[in-house]
Each structure stands twice: as C-alpha cells, then as structure tokens.
N, C-alpha and C. Protein backbone atom coordinates (compact mmCIF):
# COMPACT_ATOMS: atom_id res chain seq x y z
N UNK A 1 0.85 -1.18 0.00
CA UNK A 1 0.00 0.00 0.00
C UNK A 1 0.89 1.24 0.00
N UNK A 2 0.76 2.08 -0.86
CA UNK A 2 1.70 3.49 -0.70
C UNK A 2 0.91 4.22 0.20
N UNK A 3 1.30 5.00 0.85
CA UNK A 3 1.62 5.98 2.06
C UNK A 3 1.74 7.50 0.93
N UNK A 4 0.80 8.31 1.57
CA UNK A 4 0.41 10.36 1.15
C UNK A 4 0.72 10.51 2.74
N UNK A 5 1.39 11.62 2.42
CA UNK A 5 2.05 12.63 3.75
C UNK A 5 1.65 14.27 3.25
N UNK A 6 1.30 14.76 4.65
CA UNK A 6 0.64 16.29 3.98
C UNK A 6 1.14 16.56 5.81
N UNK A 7 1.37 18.21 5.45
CA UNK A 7 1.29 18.17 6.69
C UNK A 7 1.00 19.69 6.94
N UNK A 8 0.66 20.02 8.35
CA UNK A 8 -0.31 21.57 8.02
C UNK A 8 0.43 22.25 9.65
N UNK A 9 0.17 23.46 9.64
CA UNK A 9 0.44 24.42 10.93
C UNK A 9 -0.90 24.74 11.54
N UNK A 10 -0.81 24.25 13.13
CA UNK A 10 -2.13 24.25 13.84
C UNK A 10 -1.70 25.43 14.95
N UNK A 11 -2.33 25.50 16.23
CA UNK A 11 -2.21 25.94 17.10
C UNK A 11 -1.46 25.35 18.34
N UNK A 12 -1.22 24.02 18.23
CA UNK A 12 -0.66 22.90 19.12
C UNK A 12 0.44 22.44 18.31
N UNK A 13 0.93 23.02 17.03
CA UNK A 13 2.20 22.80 16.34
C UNK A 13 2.18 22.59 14.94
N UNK A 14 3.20 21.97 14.53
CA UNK A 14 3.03 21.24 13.09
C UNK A 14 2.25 19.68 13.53
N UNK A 15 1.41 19.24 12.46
CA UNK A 15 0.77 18.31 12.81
C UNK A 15 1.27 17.61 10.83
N UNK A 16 1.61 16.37 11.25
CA UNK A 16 1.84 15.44 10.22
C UNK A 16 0.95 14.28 9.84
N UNK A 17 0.33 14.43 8.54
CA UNK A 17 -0.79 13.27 8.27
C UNK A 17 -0.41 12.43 7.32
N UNK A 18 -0.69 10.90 7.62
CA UNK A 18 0.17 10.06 6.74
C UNK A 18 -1.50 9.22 6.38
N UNK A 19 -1.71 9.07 5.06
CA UNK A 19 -2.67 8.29 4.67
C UNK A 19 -2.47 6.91 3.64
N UNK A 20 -3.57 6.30 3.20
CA UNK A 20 -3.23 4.93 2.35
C UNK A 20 -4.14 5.85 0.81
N UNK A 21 -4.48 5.38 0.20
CA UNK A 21 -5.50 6.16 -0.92
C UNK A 21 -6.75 6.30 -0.06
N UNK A 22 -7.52 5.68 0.45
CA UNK A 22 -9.08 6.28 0.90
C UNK A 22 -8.79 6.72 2.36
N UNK A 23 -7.98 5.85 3.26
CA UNK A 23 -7.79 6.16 4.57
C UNK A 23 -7.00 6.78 5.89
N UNK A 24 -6.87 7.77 6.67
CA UNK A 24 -6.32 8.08 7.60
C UNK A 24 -5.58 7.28 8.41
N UNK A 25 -4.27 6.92 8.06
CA UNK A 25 -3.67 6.27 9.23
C UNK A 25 -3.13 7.01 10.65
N UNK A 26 -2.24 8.38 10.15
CA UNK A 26 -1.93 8.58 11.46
C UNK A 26 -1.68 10.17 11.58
N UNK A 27 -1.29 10.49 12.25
CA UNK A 27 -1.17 11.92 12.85
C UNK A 27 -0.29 12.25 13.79
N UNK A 28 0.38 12.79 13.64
CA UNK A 28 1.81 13.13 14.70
C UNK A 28 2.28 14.80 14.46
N UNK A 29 2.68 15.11 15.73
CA UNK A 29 3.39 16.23 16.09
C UNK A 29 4.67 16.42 15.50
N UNK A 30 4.88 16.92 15.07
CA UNK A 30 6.35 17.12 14.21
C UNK A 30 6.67 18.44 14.21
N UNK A 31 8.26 18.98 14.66
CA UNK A 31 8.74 20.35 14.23
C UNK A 31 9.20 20.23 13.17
N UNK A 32 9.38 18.91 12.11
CA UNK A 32 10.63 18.85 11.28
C UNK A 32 9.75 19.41 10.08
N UNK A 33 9.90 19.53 8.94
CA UNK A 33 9.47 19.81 7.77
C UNK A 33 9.49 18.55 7.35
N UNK A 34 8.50 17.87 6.45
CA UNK A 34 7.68 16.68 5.82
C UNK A 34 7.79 16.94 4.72
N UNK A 35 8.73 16.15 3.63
CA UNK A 35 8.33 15.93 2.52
C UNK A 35 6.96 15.51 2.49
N UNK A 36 6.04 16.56 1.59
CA UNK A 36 4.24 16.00 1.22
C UNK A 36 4.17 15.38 -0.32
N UNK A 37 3.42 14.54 -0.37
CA UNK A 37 3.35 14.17 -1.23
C UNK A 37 2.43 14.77 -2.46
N UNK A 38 2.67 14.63 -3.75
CA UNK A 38 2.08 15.45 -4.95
C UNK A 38 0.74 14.89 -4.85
N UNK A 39 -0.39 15.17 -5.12
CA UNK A 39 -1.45 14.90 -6.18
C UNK A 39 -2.06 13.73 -4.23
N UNK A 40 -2.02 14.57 -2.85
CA UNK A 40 -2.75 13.75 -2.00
C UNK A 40 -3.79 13.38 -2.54
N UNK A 41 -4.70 12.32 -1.90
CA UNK A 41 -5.89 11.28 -1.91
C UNK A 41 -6.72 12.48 -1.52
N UNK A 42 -8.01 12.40 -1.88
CA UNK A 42 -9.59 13.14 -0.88
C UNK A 42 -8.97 12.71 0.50
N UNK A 43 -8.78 12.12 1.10
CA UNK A 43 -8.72 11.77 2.78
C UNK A 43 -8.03 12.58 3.03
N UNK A 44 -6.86 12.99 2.35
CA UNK A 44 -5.49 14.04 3.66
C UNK A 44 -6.06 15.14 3.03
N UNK A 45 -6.86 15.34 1.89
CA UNK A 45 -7.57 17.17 1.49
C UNK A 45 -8.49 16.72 2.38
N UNK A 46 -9.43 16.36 2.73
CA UNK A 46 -10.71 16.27 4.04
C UNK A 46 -9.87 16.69 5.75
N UNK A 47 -9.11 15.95 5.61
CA UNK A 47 -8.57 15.93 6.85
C UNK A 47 -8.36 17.12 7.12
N UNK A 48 -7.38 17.93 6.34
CA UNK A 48 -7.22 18.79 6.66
C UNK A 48 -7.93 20.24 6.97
N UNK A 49 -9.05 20.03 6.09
CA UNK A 49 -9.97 21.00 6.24
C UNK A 49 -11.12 20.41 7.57
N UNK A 50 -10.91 19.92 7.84
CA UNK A 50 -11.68 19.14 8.98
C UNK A 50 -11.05 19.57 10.77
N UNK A 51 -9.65 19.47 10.59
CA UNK A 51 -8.95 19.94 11.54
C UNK A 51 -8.77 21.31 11.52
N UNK A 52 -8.61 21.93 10.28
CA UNK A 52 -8.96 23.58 10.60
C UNK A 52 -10.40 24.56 10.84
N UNK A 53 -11.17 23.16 10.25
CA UNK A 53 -12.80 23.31 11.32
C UNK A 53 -12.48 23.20 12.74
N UNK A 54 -12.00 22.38 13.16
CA UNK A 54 -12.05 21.84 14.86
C UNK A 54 -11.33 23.34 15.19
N UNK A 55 -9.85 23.47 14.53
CA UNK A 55 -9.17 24.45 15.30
C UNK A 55 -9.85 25.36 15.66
N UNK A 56 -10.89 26.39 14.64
CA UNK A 56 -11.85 27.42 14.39
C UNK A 56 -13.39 27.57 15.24
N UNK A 57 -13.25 25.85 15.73
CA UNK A 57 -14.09 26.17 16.61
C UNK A 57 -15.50 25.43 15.91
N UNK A 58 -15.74 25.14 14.84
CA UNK A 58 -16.84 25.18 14.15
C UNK A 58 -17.10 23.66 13.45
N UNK A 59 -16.16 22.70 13.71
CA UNK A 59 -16.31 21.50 13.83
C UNK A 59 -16.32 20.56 15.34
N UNK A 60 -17.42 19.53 15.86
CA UNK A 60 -17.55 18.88 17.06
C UNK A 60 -16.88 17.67 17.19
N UNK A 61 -17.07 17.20 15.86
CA UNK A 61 -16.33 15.46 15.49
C UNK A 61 -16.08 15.47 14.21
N UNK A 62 -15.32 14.76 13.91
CA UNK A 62 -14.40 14.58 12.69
C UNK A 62 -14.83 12.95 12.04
N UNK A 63 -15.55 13.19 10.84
CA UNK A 63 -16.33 12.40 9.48
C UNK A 63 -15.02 11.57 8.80
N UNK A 64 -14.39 10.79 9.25
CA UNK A 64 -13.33 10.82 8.07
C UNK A 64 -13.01 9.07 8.34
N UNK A 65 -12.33 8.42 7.17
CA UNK A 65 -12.19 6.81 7.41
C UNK A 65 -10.71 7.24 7.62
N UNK A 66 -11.28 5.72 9.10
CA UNK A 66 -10.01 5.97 9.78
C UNK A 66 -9.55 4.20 9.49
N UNK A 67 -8.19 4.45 9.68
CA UNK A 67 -7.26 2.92 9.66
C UNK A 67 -6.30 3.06 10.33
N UNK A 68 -6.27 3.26 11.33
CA UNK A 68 -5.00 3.22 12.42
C UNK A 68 -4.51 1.67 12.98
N UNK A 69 -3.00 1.31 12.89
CA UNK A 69 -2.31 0.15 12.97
C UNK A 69 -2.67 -0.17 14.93
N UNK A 70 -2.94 -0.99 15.06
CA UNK A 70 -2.83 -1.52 15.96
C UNK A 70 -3.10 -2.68 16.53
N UNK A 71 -3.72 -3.45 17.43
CA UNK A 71 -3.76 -4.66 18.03
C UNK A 71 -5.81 -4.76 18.12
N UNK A 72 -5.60 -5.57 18.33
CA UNK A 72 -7.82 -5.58 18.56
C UNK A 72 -8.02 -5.00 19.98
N UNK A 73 -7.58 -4.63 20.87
CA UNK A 73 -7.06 -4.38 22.31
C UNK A 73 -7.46 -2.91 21.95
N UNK A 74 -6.09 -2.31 21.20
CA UNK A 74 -6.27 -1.13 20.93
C UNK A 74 -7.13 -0.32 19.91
N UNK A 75 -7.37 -1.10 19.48
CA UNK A 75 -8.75 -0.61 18.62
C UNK A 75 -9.86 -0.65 19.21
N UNK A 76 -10.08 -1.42 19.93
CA UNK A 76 -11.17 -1.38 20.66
C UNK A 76 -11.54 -0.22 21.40
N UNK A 77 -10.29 0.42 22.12
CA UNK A 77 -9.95 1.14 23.18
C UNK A 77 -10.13 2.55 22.20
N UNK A 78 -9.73 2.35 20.88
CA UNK A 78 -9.70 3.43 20.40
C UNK A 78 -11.14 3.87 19.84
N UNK A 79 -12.14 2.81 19.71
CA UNK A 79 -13.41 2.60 19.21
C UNK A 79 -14.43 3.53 20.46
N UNK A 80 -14.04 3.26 21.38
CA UNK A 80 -14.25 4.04 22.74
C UNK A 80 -13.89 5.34 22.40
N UNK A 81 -12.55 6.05 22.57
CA UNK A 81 -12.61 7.07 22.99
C UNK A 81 -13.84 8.03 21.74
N UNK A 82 -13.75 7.01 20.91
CA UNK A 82 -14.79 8.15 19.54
C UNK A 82 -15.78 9.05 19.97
N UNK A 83 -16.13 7.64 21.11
CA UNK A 83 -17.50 7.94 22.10
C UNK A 83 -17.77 9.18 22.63
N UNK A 84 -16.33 9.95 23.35
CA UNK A 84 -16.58 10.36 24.10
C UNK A 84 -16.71 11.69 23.29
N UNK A 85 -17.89 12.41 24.03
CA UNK A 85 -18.31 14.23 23.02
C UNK A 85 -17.33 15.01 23.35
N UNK A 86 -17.56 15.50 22.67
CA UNK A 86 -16.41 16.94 22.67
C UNK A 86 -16.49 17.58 23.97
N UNK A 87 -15.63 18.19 24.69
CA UNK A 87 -15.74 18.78 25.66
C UNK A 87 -16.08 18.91 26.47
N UNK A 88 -15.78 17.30 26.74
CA UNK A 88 -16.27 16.43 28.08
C UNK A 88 -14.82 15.35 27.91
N UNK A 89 -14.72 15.11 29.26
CA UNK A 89 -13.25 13.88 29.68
C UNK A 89 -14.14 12.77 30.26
N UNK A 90 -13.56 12.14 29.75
CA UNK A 90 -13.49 10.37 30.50
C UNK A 90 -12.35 10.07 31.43
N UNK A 91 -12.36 9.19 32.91
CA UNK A 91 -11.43 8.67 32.60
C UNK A 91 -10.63 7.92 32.58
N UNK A 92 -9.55 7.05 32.43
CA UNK A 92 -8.95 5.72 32.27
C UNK A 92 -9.86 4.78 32.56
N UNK A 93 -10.48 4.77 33.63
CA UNK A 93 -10.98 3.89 34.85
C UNK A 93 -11.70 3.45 33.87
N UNK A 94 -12.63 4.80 33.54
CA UNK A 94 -14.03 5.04 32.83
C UNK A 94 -14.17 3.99 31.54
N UNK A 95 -13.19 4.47 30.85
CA UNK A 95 -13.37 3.75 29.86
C UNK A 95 -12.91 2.12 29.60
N UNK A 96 -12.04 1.62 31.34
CA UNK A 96 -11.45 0.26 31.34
C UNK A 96 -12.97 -0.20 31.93
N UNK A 97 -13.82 0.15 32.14
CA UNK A 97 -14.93 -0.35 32.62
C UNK A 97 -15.18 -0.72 31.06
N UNK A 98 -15.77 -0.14 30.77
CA UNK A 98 -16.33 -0.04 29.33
C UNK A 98 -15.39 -1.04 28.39
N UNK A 99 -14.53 -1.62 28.70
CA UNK A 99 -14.02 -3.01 27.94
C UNK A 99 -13.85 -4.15 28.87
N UNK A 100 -14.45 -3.90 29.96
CA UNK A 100 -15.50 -4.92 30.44
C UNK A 100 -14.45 -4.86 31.84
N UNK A 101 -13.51 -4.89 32.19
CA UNK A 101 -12.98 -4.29 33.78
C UNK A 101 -12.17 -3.53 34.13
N UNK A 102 -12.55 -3.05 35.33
CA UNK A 102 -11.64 -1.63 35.73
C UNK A 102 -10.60 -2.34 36.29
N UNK A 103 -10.03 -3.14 35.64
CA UNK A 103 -8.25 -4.13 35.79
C UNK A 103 -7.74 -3.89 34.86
N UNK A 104 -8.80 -3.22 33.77
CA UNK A 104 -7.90 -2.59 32.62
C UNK A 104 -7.21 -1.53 32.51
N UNK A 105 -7.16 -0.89 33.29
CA UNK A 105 -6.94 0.52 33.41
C UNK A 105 -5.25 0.97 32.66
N UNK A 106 -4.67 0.27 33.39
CA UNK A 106 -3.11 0.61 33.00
C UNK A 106 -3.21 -0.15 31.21
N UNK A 107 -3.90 -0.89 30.83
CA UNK A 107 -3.72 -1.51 29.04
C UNK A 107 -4.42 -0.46 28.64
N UNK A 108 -5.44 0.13 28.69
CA UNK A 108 -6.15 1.57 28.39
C UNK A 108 -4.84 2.51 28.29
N UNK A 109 -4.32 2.54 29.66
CA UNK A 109 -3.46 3.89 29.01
C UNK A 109 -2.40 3.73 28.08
N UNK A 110 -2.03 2.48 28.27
CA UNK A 110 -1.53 1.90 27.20
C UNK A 110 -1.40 1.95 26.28
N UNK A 111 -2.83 1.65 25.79
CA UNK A 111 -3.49 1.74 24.40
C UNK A 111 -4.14 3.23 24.20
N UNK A 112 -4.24 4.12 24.98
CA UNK A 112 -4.39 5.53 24.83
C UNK A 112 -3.07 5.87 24.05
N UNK A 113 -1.96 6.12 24.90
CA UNK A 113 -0.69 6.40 24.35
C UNK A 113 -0.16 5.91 22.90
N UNK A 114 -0.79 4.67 22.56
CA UNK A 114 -0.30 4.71 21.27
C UNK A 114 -1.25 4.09 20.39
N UNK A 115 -1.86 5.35 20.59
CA UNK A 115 -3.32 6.16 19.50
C UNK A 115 -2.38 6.44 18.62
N UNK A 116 -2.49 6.16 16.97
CA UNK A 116 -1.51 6.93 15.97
C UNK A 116 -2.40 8.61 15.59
N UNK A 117 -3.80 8.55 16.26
CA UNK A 117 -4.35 9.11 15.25
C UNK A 117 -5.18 10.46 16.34
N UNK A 118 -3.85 11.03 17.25
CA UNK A 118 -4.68 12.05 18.29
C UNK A 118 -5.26 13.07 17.88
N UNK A 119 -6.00 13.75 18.31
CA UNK A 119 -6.83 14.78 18.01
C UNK A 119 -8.14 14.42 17.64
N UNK A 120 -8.34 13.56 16.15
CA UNK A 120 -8.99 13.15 16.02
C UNK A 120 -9.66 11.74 16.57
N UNK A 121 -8.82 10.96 16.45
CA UNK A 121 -9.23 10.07 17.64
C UNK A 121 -8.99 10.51 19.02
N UNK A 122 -10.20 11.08 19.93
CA UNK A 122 -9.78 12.32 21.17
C UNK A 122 -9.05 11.47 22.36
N UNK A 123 -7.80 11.16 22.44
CA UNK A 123 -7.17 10.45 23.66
C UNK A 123 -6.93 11.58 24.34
N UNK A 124 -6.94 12.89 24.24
CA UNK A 124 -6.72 14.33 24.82
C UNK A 124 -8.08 14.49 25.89
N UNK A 125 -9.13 13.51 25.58
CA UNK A 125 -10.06 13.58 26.64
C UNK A 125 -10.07 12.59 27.78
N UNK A 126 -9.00 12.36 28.27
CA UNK A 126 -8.74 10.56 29.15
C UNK A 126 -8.51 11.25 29.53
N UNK A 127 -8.09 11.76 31.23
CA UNK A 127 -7.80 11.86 32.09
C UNK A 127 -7.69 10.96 33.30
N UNK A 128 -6.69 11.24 34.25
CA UNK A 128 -6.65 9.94 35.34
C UNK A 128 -7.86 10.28 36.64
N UNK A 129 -8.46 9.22 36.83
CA UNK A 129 -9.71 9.30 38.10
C UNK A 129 -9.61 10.12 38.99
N UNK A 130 -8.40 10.67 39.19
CA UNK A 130 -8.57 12.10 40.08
C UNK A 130 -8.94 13.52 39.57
N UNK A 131 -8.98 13.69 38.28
CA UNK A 131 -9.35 14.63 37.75
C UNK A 131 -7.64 15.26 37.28
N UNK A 132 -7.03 15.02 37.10
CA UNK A 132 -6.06 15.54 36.76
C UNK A 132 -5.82 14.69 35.44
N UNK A 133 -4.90 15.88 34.40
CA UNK A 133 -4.05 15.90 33.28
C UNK A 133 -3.43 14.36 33.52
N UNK A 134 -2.83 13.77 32.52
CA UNK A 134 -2.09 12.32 32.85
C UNK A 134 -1.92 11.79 31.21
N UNK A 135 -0.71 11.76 30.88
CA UNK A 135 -0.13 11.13 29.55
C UNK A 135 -0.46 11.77 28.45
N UNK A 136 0.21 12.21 27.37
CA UNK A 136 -0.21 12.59 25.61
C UNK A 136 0.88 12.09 24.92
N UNK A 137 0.47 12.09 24.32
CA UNK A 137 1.79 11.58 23.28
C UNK A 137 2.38 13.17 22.68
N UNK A 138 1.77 13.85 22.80
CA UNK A 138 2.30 15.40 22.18
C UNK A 138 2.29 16.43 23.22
N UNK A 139 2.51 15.75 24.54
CA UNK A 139 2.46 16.21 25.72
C UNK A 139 1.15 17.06 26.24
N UNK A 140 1.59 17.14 27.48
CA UNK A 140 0.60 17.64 28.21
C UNK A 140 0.12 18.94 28.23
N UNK A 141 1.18 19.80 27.93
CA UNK A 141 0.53 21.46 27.18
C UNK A 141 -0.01 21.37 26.21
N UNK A 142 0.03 20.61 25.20
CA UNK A 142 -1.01 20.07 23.99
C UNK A 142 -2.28 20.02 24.58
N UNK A 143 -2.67 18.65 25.51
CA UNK A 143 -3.73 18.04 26.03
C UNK A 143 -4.12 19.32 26.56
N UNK A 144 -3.79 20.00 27.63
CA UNK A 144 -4.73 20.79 28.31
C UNK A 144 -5.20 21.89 27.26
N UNK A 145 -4.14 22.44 26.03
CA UNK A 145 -4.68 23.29 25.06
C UNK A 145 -5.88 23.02 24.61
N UNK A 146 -6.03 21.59 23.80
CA UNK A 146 -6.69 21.29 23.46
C UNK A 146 -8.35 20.57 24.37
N UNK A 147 -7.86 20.80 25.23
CA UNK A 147 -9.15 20.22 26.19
C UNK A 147 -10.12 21.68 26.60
N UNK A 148 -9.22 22.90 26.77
CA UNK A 148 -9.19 24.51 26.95
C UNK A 148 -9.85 24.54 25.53
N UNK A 149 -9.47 24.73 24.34
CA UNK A 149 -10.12 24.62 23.42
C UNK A 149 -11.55 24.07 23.34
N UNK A 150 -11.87 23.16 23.43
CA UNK A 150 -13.08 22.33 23.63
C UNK A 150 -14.50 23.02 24.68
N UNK A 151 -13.37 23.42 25.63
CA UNK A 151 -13.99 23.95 26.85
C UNK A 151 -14.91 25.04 26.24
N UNK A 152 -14.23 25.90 26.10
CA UNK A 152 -14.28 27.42 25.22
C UNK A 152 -15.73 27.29 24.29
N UNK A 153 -15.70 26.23 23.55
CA UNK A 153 -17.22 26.48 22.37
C UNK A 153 -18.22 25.26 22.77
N UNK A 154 -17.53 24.97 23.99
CA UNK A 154 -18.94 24.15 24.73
C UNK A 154 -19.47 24.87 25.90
N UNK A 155 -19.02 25.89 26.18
CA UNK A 155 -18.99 26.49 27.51
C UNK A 155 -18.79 25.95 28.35
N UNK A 156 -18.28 24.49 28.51
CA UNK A 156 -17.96 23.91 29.90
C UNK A 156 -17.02 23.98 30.83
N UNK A 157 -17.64 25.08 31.84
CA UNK A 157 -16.79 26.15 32.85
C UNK A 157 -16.27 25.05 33.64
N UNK A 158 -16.73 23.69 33.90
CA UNK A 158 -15.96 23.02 35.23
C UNK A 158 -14.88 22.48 33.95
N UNK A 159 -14.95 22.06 33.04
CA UNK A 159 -13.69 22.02 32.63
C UNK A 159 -12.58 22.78 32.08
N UNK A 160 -13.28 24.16 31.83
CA UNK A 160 -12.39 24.85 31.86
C UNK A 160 -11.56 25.84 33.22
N UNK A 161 -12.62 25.22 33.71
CA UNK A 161 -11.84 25.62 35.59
C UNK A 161 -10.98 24.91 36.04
N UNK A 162 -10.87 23.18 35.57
CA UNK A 162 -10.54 22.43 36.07
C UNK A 162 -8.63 22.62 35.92
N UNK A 163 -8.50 22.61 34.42
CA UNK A 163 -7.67 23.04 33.80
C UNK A 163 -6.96 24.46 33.40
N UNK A 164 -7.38 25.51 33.49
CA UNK A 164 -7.20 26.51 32.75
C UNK A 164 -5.93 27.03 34.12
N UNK A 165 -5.65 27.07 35.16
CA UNK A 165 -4.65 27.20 35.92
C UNK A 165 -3.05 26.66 35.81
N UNK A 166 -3.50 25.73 34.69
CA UNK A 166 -1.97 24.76 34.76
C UNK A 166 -1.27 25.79 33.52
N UNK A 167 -0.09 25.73 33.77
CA UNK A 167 1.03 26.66 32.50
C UNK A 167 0.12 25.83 30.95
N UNK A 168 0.44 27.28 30.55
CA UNK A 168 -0.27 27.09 29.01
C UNK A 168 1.25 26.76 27.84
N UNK A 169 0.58 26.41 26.62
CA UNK A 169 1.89 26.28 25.23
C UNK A 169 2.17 27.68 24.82
C-alpha cells in the first residue's frame, strides 16, 4: 500500500498526516518539515480542512475513514474514545470499565498512548480518576490546550476551571 504525507500548521504545532489512498492512518506532532506528497488522496484534502474546522471552533467530530495500525485491544480502546463528546473527559478507569474491567486501566493507558491518530481520535479527553491531566503523546501542554479549546465552544466552565490554571503552550 503506498503511504500520502501532507502536513499543516495548527495551534498545538506542526501536525503530520500520513494516509493509504481512501484512509487516515496517522497523525503526529512534528517540528521537522515533511516531505508531502504530490497529487494527495480526498482523505489528507478532508482531513485537513476538517482539523482547521475543529481548530476554528466550528467542527464537534471529525467524518473521516479511519485505519490506524494496531492490536484488537487497541482498537477497541480506540473505538471508545470516539464515544466520548467533545468537551467532556473520560477517565482511564471510565473507559477500562467499558471493555468490560476496571483491571484494565493501565492496558487503556496503554493503548491511549499509542493512538496513531490524536486529536482526532480524542485520547486528549482521558484523564486519570482524580481529575487531573495524565499522559499525551504530544504532551501535556497540547492536552490541556486542546481540552481549553473544547472547553471554550462548549462552555464547559468546570472544565475549563478544572484546567485553565496549569502553565499554558
């Protein structure tokens, strides 16, 4: 299968999108500059205009076929977080219930952490059962940006109370 690379400037950084012809595989934080590829698929032109909806405020969830590499464990886990609405957190516990025991908790974060496909697949909404920030793969000034973000065009003041004190990006 050949691999399209596009990659765009957000508010949480450079963000790098790697696709197959119809599907979204992954998404990563990158400072480096990305060779993109000529003549991308519809999926990395959608994507991208999809994520500069979210940035803008004016997209809730993201329409797009996804194919992210992983294990049935983590797909599963990742099938979950889809669940969760915008601008609202789950967390770990929450969602190791929801694959049937809260013994899952630590394979959840597990399988949170290596989400290929953050943002859009929202692992930025997991938080650990105390209510606190806990793991990103694009770190944690990302996560709370982006959770602050969320907050903002949902109006949800306890989460943006919850968070909005910790050092910003």
């Amino acid at each position: 299968m050949r691999s399209y690379f596009r990659s765009l400037d957000s508010p949480v950084g450079r963000l790098v999108l790697v696709s197959g012809d119809t599907h979204l595989k992954s998404l990563s934080f990158c400072d480096d500059q990305v060779e993109e590829s000529e003549n991308p698929p519809e999926i990395l032109q959608n994507t991208v205009i999809q994520l500069y909806e979210y940035f803008a405020g004016t997209r809730f969830y993201f329409d797009l076929e996804l194919d992210p590499d992983g294990t049935g464990f983590q797909k599963s886990v990742w099938q979950l977080l889809m669940q969760v609405p915008y601008g609202t957190t789950k967390s770990y516990r929450d969602i190791a219930v929801q694959t049937g025991s809260d013994l899952n908790t630590r394979a959840v974060g597990t399988a949170n952490g290596r989400n290929p496909i953050p943002i859009i697949v929202p692992c930025h909404r997991i938080i650990g059962s105390d209510g606190k920030l806990a793991g990103y793969s694009g770190g944690l000034d990302r996560k709370k940006w982006l959770l602050l973000h969320e907050a903002r065009y949902t109006k949800n003041d306890l989460l943006f109370h919850n968070f909005s004190h910790l050092s910003s990006l």
